[in-house]
Structures are given as C-alpha cells and as structure tokens.
C-alpha atoms as a PDB file:
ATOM      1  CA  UNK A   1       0.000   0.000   0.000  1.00  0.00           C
ATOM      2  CA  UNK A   2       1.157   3.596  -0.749  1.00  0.00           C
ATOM      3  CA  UNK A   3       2.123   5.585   2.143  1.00  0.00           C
ATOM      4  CA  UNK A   4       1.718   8.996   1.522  1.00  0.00           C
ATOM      5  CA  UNK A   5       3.376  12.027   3.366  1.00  0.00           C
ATOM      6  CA  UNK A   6       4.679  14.825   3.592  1.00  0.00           C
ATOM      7  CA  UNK A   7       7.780  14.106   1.620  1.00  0.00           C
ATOM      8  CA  UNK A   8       5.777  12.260  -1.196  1.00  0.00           C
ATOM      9  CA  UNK A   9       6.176  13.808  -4.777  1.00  0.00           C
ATOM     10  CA  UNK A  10       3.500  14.984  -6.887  1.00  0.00           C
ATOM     11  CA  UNK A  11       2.840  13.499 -10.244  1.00  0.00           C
ATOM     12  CA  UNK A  12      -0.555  13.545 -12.496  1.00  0.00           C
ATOM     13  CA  UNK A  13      -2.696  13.892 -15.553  1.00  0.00           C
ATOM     14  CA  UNK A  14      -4.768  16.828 -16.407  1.00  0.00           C
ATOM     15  CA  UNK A  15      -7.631  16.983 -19.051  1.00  0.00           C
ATOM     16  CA  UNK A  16     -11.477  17.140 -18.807  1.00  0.00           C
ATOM     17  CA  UNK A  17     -12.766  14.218 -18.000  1.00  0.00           C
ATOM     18  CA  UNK A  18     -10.008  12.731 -16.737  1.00  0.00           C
ATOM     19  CA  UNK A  19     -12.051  10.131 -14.846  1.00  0.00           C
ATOM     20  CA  UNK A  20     -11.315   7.382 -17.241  1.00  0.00           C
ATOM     21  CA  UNK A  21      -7.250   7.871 -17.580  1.00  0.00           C
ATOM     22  CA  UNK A  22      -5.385   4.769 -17.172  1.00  0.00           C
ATOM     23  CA  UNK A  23      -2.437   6.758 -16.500  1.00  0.00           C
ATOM     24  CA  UNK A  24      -2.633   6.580 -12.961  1.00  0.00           C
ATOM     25  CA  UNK A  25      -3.005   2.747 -12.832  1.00  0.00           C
ATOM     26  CA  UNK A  26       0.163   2.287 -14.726  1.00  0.00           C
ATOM     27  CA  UNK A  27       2.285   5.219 -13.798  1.00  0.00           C
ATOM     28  CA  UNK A  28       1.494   4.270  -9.686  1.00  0.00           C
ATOM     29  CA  UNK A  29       2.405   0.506 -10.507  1.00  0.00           C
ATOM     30  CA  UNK A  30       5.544   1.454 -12.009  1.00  0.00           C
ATOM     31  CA  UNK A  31       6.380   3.752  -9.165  1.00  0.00           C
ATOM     32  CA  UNK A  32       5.342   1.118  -6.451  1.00  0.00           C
ATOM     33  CA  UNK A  33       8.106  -1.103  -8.057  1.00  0.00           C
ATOM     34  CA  UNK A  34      10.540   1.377  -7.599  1.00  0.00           C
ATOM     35  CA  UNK A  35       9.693   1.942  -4.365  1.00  0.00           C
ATOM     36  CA  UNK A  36       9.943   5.706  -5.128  1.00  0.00           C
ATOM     37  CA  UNK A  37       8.047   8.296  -2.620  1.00  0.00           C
ATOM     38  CA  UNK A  38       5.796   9.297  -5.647  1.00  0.00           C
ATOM     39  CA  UNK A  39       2.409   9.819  -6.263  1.00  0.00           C
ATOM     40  CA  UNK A  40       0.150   9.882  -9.603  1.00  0.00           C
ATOM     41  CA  UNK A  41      -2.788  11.603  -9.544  1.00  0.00           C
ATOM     42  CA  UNK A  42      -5.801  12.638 -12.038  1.00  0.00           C
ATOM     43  CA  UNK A  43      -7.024  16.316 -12.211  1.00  0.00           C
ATOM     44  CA  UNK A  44      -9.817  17.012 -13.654  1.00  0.00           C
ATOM     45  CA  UNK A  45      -9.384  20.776 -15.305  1.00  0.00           C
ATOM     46  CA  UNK A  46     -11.908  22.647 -17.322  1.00  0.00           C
ATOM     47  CA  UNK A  47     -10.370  24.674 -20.124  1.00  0.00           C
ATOM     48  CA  UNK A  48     -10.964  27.957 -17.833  1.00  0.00           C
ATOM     49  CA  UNK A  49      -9.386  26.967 -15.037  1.00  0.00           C
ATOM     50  CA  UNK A  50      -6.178  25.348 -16.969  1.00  0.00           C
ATOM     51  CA  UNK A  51      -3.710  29.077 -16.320  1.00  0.00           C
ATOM     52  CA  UNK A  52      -4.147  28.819 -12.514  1.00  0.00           C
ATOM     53  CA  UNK A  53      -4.187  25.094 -12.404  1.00  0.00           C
ATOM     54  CA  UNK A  54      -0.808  25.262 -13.887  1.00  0.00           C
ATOM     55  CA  UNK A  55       0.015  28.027 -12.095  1.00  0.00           C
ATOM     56  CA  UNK A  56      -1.389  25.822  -8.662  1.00  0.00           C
ATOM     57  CA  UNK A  57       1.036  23.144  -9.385  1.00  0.00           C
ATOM     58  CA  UNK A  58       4.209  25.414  -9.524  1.00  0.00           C
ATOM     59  CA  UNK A  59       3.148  26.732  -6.273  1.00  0.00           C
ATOM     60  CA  UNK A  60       2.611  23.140  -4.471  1.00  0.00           C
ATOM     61  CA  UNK A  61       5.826  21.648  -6.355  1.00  0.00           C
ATOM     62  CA  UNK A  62       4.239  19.474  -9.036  1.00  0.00           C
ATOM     63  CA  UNK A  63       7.531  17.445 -10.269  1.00  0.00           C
ATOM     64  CA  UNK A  64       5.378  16.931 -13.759  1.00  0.00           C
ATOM     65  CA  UNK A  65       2.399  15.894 -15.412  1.00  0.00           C
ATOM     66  CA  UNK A  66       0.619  14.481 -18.709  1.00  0.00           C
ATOM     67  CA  UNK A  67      -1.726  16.056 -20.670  1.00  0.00           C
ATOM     68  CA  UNK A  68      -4.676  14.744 -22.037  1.00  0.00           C
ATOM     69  CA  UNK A  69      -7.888  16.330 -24.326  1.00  0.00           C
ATOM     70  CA  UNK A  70      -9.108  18.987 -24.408  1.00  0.00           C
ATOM     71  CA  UNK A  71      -5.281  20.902 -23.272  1.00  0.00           C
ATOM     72  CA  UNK A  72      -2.903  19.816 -25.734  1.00  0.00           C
ATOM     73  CA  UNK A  73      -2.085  22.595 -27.765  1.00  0.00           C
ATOM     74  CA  UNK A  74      -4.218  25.044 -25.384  1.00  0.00           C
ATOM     75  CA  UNK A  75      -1.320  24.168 -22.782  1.00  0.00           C
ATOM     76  CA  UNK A  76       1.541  25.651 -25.235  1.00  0.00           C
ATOM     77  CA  UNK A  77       1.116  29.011 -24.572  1.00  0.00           C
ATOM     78  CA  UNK A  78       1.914  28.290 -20.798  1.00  0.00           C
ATOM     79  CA  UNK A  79       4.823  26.741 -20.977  1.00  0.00           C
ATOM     80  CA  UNK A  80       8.329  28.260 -20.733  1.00  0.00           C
ATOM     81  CA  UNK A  81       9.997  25.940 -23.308  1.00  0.00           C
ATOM     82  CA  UNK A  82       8.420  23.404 -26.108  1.00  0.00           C
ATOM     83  CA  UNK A  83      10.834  20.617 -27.426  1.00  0.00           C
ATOM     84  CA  UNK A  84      11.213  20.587 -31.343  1.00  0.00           C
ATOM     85  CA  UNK A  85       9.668  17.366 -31.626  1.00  0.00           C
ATOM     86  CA  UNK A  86       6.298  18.944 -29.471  1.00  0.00           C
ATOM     87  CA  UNK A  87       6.453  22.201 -31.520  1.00  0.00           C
ATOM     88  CA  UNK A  88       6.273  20.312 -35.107  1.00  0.00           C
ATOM     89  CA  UNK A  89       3.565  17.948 -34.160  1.00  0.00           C
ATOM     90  CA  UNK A  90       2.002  21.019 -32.415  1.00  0.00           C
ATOM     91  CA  UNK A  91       0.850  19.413 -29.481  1.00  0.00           C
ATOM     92  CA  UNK A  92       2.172  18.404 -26.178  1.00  0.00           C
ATOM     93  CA  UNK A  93       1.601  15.529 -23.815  1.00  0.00           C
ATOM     94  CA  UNK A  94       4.240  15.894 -20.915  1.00  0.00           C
ATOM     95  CA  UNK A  95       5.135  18.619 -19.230  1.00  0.00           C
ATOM     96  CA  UNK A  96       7.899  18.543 -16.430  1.00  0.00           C
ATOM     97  CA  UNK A  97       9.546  21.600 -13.709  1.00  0.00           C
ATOM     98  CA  UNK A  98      13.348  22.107 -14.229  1.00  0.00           C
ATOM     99  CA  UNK A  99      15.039  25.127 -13.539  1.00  0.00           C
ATOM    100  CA  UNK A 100      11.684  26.527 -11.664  1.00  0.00           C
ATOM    101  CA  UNK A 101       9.905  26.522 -15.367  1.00  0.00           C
ATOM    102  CA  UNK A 102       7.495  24.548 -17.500  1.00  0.00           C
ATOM    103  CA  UNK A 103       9.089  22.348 -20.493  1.00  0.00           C
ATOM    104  CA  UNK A 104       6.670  20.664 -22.481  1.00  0.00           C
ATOM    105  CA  UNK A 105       7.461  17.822 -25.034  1.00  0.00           C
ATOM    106  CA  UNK A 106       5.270  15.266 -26.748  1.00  0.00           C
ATOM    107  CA  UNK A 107       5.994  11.647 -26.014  1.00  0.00           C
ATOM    108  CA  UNK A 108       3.197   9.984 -27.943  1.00  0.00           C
ATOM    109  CA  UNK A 109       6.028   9.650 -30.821  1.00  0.00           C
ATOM    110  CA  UNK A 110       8.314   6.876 -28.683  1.00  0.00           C
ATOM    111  CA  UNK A 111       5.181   5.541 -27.806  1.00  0.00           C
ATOM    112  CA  UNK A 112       3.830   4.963 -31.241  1.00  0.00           C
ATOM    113  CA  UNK A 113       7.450   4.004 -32.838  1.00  0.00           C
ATOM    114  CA  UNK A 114       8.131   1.709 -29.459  1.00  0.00           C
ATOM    115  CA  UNK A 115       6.661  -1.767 -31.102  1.00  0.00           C
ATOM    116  CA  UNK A 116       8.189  -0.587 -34.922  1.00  0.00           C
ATOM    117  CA  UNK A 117      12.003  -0.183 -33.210  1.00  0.00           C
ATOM    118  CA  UNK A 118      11.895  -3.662 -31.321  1.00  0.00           C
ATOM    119  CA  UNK A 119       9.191  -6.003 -31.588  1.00  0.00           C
ATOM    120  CA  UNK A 120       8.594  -5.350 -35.225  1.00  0.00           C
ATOM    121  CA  UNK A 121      12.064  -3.773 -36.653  1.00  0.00           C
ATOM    122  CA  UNK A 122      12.456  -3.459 -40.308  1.00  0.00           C
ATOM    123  CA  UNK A 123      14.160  -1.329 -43.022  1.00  0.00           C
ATOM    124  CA  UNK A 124      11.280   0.761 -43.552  1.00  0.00           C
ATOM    125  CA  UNK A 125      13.209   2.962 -46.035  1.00  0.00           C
ATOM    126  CA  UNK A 126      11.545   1.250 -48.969  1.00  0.00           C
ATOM    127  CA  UNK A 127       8.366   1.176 -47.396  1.00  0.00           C
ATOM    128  CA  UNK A 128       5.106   3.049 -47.628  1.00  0.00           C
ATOM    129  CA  UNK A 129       3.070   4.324 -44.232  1.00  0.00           C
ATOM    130  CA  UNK A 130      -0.769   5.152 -44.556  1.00  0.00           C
ATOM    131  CA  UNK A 131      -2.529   6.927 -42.207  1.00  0.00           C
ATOM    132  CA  UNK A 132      -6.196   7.027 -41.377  1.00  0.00           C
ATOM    133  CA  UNK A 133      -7.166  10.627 -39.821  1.00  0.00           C
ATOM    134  CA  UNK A 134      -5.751  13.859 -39.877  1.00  0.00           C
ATOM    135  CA  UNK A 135      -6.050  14.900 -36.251  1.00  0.00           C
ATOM    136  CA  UNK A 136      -3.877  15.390 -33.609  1.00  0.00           C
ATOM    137  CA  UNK A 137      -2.648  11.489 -33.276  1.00  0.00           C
ATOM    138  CA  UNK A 138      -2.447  11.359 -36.583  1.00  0.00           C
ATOM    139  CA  UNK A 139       0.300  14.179 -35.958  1.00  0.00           C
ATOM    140  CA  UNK A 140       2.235  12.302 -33.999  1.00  0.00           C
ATOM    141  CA  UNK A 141       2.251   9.402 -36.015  1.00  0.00           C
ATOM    142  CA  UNK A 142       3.630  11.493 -39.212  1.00  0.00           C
ATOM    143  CA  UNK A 143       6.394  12.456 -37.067  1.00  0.00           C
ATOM    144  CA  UNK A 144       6.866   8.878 -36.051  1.00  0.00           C
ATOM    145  CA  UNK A 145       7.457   7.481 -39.217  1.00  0.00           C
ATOM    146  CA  UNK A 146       9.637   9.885 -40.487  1.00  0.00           C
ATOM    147  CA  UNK A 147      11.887   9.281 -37.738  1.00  0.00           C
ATOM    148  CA  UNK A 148      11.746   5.377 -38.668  1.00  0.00           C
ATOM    149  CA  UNK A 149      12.723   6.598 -42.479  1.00  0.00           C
ATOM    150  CA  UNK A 150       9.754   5.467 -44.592  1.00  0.00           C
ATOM    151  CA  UNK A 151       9.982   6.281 -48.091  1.00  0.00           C
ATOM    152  CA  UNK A 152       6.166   6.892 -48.430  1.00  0.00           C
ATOM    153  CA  UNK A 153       3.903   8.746 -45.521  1.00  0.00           C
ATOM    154  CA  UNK A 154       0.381   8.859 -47.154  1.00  0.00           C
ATOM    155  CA  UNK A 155      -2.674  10.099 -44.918  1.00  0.00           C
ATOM    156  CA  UNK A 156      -6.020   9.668 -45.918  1.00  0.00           C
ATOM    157  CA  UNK A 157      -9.109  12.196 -44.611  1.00  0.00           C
ATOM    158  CA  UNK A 158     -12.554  13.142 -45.322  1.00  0.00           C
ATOM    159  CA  UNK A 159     -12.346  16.759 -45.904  1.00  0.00           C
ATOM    160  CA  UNK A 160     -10.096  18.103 -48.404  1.00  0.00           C
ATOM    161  CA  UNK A 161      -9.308  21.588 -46.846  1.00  0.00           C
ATOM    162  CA  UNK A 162      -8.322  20.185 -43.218  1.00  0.00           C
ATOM    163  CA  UNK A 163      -6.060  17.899 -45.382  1.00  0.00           C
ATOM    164  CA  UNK A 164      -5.029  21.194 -47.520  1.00  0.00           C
ATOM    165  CA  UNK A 165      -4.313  22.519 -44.156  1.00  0.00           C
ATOM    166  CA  UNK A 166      -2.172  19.715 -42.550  1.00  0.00           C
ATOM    167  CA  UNK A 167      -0.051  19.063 -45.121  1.00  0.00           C
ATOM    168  CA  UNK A 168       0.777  22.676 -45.462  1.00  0.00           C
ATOM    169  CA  UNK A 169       1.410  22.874 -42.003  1.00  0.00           C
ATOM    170  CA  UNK A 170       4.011  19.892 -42.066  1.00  0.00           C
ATOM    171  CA  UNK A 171       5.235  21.561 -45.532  1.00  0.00           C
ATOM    172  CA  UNK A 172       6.575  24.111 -43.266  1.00  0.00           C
ATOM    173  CA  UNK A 173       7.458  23.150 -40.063  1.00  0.00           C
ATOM    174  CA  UNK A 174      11.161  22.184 -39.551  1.00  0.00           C
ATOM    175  CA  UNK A 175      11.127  18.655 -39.765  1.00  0.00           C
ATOM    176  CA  UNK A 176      10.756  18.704 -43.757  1.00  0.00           C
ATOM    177  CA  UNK A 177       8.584  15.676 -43.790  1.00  0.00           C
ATOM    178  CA  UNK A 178       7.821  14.249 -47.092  1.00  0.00           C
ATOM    179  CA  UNK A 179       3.945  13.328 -47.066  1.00  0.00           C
ATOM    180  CA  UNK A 180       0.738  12.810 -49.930  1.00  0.00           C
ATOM    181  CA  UNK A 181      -2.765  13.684 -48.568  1.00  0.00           C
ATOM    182  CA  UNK A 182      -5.866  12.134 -49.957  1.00  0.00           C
ATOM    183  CA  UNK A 183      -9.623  11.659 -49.867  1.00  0.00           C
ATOM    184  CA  UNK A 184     -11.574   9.011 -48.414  1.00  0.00           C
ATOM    185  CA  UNK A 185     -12.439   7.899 -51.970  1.00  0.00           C
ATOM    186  CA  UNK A 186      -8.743   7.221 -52.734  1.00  0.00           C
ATOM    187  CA  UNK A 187      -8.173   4.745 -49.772  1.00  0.00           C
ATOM    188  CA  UNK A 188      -8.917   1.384 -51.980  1.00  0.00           C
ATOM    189  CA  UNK A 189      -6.302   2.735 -54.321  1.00  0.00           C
ATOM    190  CA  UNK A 190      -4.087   3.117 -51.082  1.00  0.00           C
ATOM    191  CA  UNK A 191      -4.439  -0.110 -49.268  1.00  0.00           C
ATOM    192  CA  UNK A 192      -2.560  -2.392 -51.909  1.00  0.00           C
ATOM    193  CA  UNK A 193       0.941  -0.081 -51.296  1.00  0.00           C
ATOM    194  CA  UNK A 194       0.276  -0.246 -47.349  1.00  0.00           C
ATOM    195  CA  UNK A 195       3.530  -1.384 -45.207  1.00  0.00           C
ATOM    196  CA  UNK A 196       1.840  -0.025 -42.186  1.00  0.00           C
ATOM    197  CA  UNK A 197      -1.697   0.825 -41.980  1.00  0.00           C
ATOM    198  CA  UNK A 198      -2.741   2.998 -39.079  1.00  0.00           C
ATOM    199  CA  UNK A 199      -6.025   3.943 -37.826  1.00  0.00           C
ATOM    200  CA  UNK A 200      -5.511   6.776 -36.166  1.00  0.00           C
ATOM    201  CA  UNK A 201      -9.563   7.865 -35.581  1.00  0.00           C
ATOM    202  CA  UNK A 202     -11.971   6.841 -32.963  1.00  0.00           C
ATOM    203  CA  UNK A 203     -13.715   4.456 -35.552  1.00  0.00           C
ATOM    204  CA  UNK A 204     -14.290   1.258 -34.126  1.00  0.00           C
ATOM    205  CA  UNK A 205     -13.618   2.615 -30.492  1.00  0.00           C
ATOM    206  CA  UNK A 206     -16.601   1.463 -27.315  1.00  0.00           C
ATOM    207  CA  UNK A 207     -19.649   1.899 -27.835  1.00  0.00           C
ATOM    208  CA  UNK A 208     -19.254   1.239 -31.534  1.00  0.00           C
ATOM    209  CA  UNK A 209     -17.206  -2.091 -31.449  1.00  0.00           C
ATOM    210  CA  UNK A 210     -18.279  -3.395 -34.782  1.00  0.00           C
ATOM    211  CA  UNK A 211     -17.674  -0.107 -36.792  1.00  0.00           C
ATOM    212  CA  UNK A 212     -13.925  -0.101 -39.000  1.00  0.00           C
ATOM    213  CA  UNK A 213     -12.963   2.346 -40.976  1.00  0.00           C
ATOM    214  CA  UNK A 214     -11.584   0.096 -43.676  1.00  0.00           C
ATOM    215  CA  UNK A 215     -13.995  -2.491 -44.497  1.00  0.00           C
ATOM    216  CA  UNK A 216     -13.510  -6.080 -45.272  1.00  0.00           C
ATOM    217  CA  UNK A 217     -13.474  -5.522 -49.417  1.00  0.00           C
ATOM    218  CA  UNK A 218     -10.604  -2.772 -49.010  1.00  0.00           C
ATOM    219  CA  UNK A 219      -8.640  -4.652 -45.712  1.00  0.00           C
ATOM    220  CA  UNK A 220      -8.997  -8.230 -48.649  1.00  0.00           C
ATOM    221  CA  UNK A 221      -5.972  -5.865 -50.882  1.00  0.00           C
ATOM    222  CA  UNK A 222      -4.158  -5.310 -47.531  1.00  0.00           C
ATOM    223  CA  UNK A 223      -0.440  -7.132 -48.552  1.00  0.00           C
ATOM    224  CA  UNK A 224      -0.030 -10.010 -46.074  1.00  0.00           C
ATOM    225  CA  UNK A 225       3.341  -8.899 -44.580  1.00  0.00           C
ATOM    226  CA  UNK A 226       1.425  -5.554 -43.486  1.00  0.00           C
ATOM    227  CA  UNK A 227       1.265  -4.308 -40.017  1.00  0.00           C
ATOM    228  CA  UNK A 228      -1.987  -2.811 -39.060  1.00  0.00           C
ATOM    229  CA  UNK A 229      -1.606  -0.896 -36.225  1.00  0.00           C
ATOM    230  CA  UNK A 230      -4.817   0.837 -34.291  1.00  0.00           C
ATOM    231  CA  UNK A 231      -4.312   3.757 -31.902  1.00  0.00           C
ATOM    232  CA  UNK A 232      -7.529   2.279 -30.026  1.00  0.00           C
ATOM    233  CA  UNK A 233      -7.041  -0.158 -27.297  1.00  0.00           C
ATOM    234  CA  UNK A 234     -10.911  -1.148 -26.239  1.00  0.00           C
ATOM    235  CA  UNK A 235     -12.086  -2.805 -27.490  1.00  0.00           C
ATOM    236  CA  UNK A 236      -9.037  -5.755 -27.766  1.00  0.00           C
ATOM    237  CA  UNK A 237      -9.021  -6.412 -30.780  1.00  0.00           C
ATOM    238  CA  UNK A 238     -10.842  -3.904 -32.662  1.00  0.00           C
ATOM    239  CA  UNK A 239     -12.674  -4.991 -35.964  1.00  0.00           C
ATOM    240  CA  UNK A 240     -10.452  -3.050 -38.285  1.00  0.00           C
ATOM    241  CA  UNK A 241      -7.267  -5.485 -36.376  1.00  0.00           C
ATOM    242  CA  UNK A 242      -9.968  -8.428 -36.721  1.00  0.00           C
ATOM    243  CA  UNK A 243     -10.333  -7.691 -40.150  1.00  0.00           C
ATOM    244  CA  UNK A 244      -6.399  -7.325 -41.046  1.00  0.00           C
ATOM    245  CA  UNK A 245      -5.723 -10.777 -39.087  1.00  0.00           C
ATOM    246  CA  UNK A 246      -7.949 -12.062 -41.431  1.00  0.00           C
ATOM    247  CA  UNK A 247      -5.407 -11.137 -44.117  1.00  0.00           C
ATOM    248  CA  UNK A 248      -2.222 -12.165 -42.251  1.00  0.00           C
ATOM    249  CA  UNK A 249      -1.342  -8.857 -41.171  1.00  0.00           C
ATOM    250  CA  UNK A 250       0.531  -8.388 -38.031  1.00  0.00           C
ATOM    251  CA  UNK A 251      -1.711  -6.290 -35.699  1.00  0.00           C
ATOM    252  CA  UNK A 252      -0.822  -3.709 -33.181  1.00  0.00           C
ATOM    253  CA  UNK A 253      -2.801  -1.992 -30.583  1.00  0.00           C
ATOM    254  CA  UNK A 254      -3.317   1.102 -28.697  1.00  0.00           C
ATOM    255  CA  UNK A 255      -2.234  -0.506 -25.422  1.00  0.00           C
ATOM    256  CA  UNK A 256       1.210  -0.709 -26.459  1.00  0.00           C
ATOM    257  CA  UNK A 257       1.443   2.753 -27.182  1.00  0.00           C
ATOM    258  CA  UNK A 258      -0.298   4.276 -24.099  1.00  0.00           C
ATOM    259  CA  UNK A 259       2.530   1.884 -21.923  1.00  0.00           C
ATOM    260  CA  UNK A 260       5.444   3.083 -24.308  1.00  0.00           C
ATOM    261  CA  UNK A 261       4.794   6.695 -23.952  1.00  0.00           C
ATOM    262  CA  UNK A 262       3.947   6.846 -20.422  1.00  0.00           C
ATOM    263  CA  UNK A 263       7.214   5.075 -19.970  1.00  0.00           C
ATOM    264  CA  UNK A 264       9.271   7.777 -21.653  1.00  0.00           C
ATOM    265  CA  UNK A 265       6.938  10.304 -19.567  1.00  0.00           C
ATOM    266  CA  UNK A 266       8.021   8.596 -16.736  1.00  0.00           C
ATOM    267  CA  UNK A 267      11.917   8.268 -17.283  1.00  0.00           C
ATOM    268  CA  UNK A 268      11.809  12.461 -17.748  1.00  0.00           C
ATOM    269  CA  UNK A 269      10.394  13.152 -14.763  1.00  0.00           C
ATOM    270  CA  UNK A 270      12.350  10.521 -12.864  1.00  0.00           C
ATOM    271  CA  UNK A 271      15.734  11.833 -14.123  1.00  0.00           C
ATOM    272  CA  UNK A 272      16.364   7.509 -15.043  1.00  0.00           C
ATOM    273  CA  UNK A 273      17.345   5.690 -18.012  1.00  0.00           C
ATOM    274  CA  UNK A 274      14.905   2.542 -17.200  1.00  0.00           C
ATOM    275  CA  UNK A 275      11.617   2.355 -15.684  1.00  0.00           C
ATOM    276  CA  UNK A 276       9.933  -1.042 -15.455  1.00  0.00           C
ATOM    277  CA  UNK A 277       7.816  -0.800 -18.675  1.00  0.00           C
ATOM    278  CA  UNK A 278       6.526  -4.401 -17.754  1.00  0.00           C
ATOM    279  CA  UNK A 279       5.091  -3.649 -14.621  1.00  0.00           C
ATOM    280  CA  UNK A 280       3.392  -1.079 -16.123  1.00  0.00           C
ATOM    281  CA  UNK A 281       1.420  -3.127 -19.004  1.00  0.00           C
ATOM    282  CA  UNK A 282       0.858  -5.718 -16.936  1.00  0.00           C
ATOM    283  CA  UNK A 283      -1.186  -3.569 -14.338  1.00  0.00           C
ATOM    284  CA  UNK A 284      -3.024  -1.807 -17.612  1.00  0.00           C
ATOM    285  CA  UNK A 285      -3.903  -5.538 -18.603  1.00  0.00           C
ATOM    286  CA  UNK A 286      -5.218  -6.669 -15.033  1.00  0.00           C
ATOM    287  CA  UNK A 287      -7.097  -3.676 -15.008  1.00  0.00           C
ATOM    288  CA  UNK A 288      -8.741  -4.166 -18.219  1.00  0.00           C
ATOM    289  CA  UNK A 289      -9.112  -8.099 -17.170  1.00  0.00           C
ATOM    290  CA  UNK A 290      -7.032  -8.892 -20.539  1.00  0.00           C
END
C-alpha cells in the first residue's frame, strides 16, 4: 500500500474528464516497483481553469504531469519551453519543472514508434506508411514514421481543406517531412501499397465495437506482410485489427502505445534511463481483465 506524506512527490494527468485515464493505474504501478516516494494523480481541469491550475502546481511543487484532451495545444502558450519534436507535431503531452519553469514535449512519438524499433524492426526505407485521420494522433504518427525513415507517408481524410491545411502545415514546419494527402475515396487505391496501416480515428472505439474504418473488401488488398496498427485499445481487438488478421497482417494496438509513452513520460520526470515498462502493461492488462 502507498504511504503517503509529507515528503511524497507529486505526479498527475490533467484533461477534462479525466475520470477514465489509465495513466494513474500504470504510472502508480511502475512507481510502487521502484519503491519511489511518488504519487500519480488525475485532475480534472476545465479549459478555464487550466492558467491557474498550472500556475497551482508550480506553487505546491508538481515534479510533472501528462496532458490529455481537451489541453494539448491550449497548454503551449503556458509553458516556458516546447521541445522541437512537441512544436512540429504542435501538441504536447508531458510537461515537467526544471530550472523553476514549464518544459513541455510530446511523447506519444516513442510511444507509437516503441513496437516498430523492437518487436517489429524493419528497413522501412523502402516502405510506404498510410494513415487514417488527420487529427492530432495522426500528428504524432507522421512524425513517427519519419523518424523510422519510410519512403512513403500517405494520410487519408474526409475533408479536403483540413487535409489542404495539414499538409501545409508539415510543408513548413522544420522537420521537412515528405507526405501525400488524400480523400476518403482514394483509400482502396491506397491499401494495396500499405507497409503499415494505421487507424488513427476513434472508428471502431466502445460503444461502436463493430464499426472499422476500412472495411472487409478494401482490408482483402491489404499485402499479407502488413502491419496494421490501431491507436484504439478497447475494445481488444478492434474490428479493423480483426479484419487485417484475417489477411495475415501483423496487428498492433493502442495498449502498447499508451505503456510506451507513459514510460518515456516517466523516465523524464524521474531523471532515469529505465523504468519497469513491464510492470506497467501488466497492471493496464489486469485492469482491463485482458
């Protein structure tokens, strides 16, 4: 059992709800291991309140926290220093004190790459990435696989000026990333090429378990050494993975992700090279009863 006092370090998640973060069931498991005088907690903040919440936890020593919806890009503005990596992909997901400010980076890119660099490693330099979505996780997951090298980052969307608008925004951000936008209506085209196909909206997430944003006569073209990978991580397995299992694909979750980037939260604001990542998806999985 945790014992708190007065000596035990703040740590947390802010966004609005917060109530259903699995952040602080992993993040308090990992700490527990380590037998570190930590503590995890969730804070609910309404977008009004998020200036003097933030300035609230410089006052009572917050060490650092992740940010969830609705405050990752309102959060910017707030902070005294934004890592490259969080300024390209516009958004930012950890936030930790040093030197009495705010620096705020985005760790959902180690987190998405995590499975591609070990589990999964390839030479993806000859190989083409498409992405479903053009929001904010679909962000990160641009920046992810230019960092792995692929030769191809396509991302597929419904409306043609918010793709107008994020490609031109990658077009000129510092990175240099190399990317094709397209319509819906182009995906079946797509799907053949796909090395790694990513789902990167809510389709398919609880309530609507049997919804997939590919169906099953575009996912039949999917090549059978593909990875599907889905951002979502309930339900387990979601029908787009069901569907690309069906093909041969290797499928990817969500889960992995959410552990992988709260790990490399973690190590930043526990100044250590290794945090027990295990622990960590284990206690995710118990909680889940996977």
């Amino acid at each position: 059992m945790l014992q708190i006092t007065g000596k035990t370090k703040l740590l947390g998640v802010i966004g609005y709800p917060v109530e259903h973060s699995l952040s602080p069931v992993m993040h308090n498991a990992a700490i527990a291991q380590l037998g570190l005088d930590y503590v995890y907690l969730p804070f609910p903040i309404a977008p009004e309140n998020l200036k003097s919440a933030i300035a609230g936890f410089a006052a009572v020593g917050v060490v650092g926290f992740s940010v969830t919806i609705p405050h990752k890009q309102a959060i910017m503005p707030l902070l005294s220093e934004i890592t490259p990596i969080a300024q390209a992909i516009g958004a930012v997901n950890t936030v930790t004190r040093q030197n009495n400010t705010w620096v705020g980076t985005n760790t959902d890119i180690e987190g998405f790459i995590a499975p591609l660099q070990t589990t999964y490693k390839q030479d993806w330099s000859q190989k083409a990435a498409v992405i479903l979505g053009n929001g904010g996780a679909a962000r990160a997951v641009v920046a992810g696989c230019h960092q792995l090298g692929f030769a191809e980052i396509h991302v597929v969307g419904r409306s043609q000026q918010k793709l107008e608008e994020f490609y031109a925004s990658w077009h000129d951000s510092s990175l240099g990333i190399n990317l094709q936008v397209h319509t819906w209506d182009k995906l079946a085209k797509l799907i053949p090429q796909a090395n790694l196909l990513v789902n990167t909206t809510p389709i398919g997430m609880y309530p609507k378990v049997d919804a997939s944003p590919v169906s099953a006569e575009e996912m039949a073209d999917l090549p059978t050494d593909a990875i599907a990978y889905d951002l979502i991580y309930i339900p387990k397995p979601t029908q787009f993975l069901q569907l690309a299992q069906q093909q041969g694909a290797i499928a990817i979750d969500g889960l992995e992700m959410l552990v992988q980037q709260g790990a490399a939260a973690l190590k930043i604001w526990l100044q250590q090279e290794t945090v027990p990542v295990e622990v960590m998806r284990q206690a995710l999985q118990n909680h889940l009863g996977l």
